[in-house]
Protein backbone atom coordinates (compact mmCIF):
# COMPACT_ATOMS: atom_id res chain seq x y z
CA UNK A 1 -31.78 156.00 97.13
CA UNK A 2 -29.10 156.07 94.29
CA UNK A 3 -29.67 157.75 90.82
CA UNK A 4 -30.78 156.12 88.01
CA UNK A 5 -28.10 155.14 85.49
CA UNK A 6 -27.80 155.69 82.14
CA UNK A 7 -28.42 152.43 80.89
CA UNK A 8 -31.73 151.81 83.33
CA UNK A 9 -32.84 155.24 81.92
CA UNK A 10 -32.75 153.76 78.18
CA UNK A 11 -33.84 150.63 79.20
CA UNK A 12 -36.54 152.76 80.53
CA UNK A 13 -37.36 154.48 77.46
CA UNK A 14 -37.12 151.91 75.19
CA UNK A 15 -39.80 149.61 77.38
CA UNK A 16 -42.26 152.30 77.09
CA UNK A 17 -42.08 152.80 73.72
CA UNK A 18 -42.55 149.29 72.83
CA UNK A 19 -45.29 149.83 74.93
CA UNK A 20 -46.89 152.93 73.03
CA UNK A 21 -46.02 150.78 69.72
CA UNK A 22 -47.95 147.47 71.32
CA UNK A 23 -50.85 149.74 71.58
CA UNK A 24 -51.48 151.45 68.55
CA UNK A 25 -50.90 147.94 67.03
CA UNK A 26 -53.46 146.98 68.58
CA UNK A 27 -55.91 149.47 68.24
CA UNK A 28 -55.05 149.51 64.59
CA UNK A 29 -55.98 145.52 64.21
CA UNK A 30 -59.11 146.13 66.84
CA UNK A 31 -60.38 149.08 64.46
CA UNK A 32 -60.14 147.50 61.13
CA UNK A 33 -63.06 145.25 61.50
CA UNK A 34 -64.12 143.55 58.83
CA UNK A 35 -66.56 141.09 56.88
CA UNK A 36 -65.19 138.22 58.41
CA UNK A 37 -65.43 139.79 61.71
CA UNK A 38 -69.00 140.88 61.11
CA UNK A 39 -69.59 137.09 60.43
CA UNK A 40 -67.90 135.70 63.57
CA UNK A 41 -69.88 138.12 65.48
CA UNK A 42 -73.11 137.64 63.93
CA UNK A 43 -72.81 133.81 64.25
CA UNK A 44 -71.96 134.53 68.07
CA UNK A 45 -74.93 137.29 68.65
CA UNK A 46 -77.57 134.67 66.45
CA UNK A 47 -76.47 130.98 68.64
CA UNK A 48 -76.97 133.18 71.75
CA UNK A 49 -80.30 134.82 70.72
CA UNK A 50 -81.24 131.44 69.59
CA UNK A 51 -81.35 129.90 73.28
CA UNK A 52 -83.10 132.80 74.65
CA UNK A 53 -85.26 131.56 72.18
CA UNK A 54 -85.69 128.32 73.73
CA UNK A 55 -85.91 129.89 77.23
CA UNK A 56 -88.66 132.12 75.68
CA UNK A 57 -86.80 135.04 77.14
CA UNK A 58 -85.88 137.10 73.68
CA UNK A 59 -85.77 140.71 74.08
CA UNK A 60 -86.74 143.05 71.96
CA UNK A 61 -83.87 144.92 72.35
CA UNK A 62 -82.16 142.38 71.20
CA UNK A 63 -83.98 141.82 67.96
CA UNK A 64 -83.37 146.01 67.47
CA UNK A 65 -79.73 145.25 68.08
CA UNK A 66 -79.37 142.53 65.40
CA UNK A 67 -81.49 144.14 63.22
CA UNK A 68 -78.90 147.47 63.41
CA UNK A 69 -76.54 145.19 63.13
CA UNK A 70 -77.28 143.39 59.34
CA UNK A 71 -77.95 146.85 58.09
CA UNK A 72 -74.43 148.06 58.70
CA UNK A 73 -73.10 145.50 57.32
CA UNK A 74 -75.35 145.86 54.27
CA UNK A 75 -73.78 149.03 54.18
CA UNK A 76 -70.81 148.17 54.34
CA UNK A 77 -69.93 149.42 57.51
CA UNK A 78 -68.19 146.45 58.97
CA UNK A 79 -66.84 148.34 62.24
CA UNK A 80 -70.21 149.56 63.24
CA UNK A 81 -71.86 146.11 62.39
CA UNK A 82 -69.60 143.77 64.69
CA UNK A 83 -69.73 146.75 67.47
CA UNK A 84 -74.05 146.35 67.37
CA UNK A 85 -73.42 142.34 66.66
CA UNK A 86 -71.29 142.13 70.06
CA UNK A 87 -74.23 144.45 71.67
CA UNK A 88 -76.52 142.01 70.81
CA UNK A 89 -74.58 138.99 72.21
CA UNK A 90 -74.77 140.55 75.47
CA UNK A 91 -78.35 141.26 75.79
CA UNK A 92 -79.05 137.68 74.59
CA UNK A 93 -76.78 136.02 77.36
CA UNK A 94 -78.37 138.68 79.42
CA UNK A 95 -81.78 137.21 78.44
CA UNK A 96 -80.27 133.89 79.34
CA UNK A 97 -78.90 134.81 82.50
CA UNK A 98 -82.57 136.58 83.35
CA UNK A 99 -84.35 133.45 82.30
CA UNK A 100 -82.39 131.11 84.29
CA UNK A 101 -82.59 133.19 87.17
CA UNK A 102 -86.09 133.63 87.52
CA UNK A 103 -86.57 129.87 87.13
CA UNK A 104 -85.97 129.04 90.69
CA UNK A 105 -86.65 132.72 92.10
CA UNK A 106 -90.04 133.02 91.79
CA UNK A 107 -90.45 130.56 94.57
CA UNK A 108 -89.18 134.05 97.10
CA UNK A 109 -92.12 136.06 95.74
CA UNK A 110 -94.80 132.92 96.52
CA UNK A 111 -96.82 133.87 99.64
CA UNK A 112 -96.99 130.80 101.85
């Protein structure tokens, strides 16, 4: 195995700091959430609850979850509001995915 060399050892260096600098970048942009962002989410979390609503699968979980979700942001607590928003776009397309499951699976329960 041969040594490292000087210039592969910078090289080194230099990649992971870019690295370390990609990061906090990153987590700077992901933490500054904002009205805009509570918006986006909201419209997201609202079109998905809306076809559970069609499936007449809506949880109330859900509902809670949205519901958390408008009063941060009436608060002004934008970060917390898109963090319940995206919460509530997952139980809704959970809903979804429940409600379109159990349309065909009921059929295993059926005693024949």
């Amino acid at each position: 195995m041969r040594p490292m060399t000087m210039a592969a050892s910078w090289r080194g260096r230099g990649l992971l700091v870019l690295a370390v600098l990609l990061f906090v970048a990153a987590s700077a942009a992901r933490a500054a959430s904002s009205e805009a962002d509570f918006k986006a989410a909201m419209a997201a979390a609202d079109a998905a609850e809306s076809e559970a609503g069609a499936l007449k699968n809506q949880w109330t979980t859900t509902e809670d979850a949205l519901a958390a979700a408008r009063k941060a942001a009436a608060a002004g607590d934008f970060e917390t509001a898109v963090a319940d928003a995206r919460q509530a776009e997952a139980l809704a397309k959970a809903s979804i995915a429940q409600a379109k499951d159990q349309e065909t699976a009921w059929r295993a329960g059926v005693i024949r």
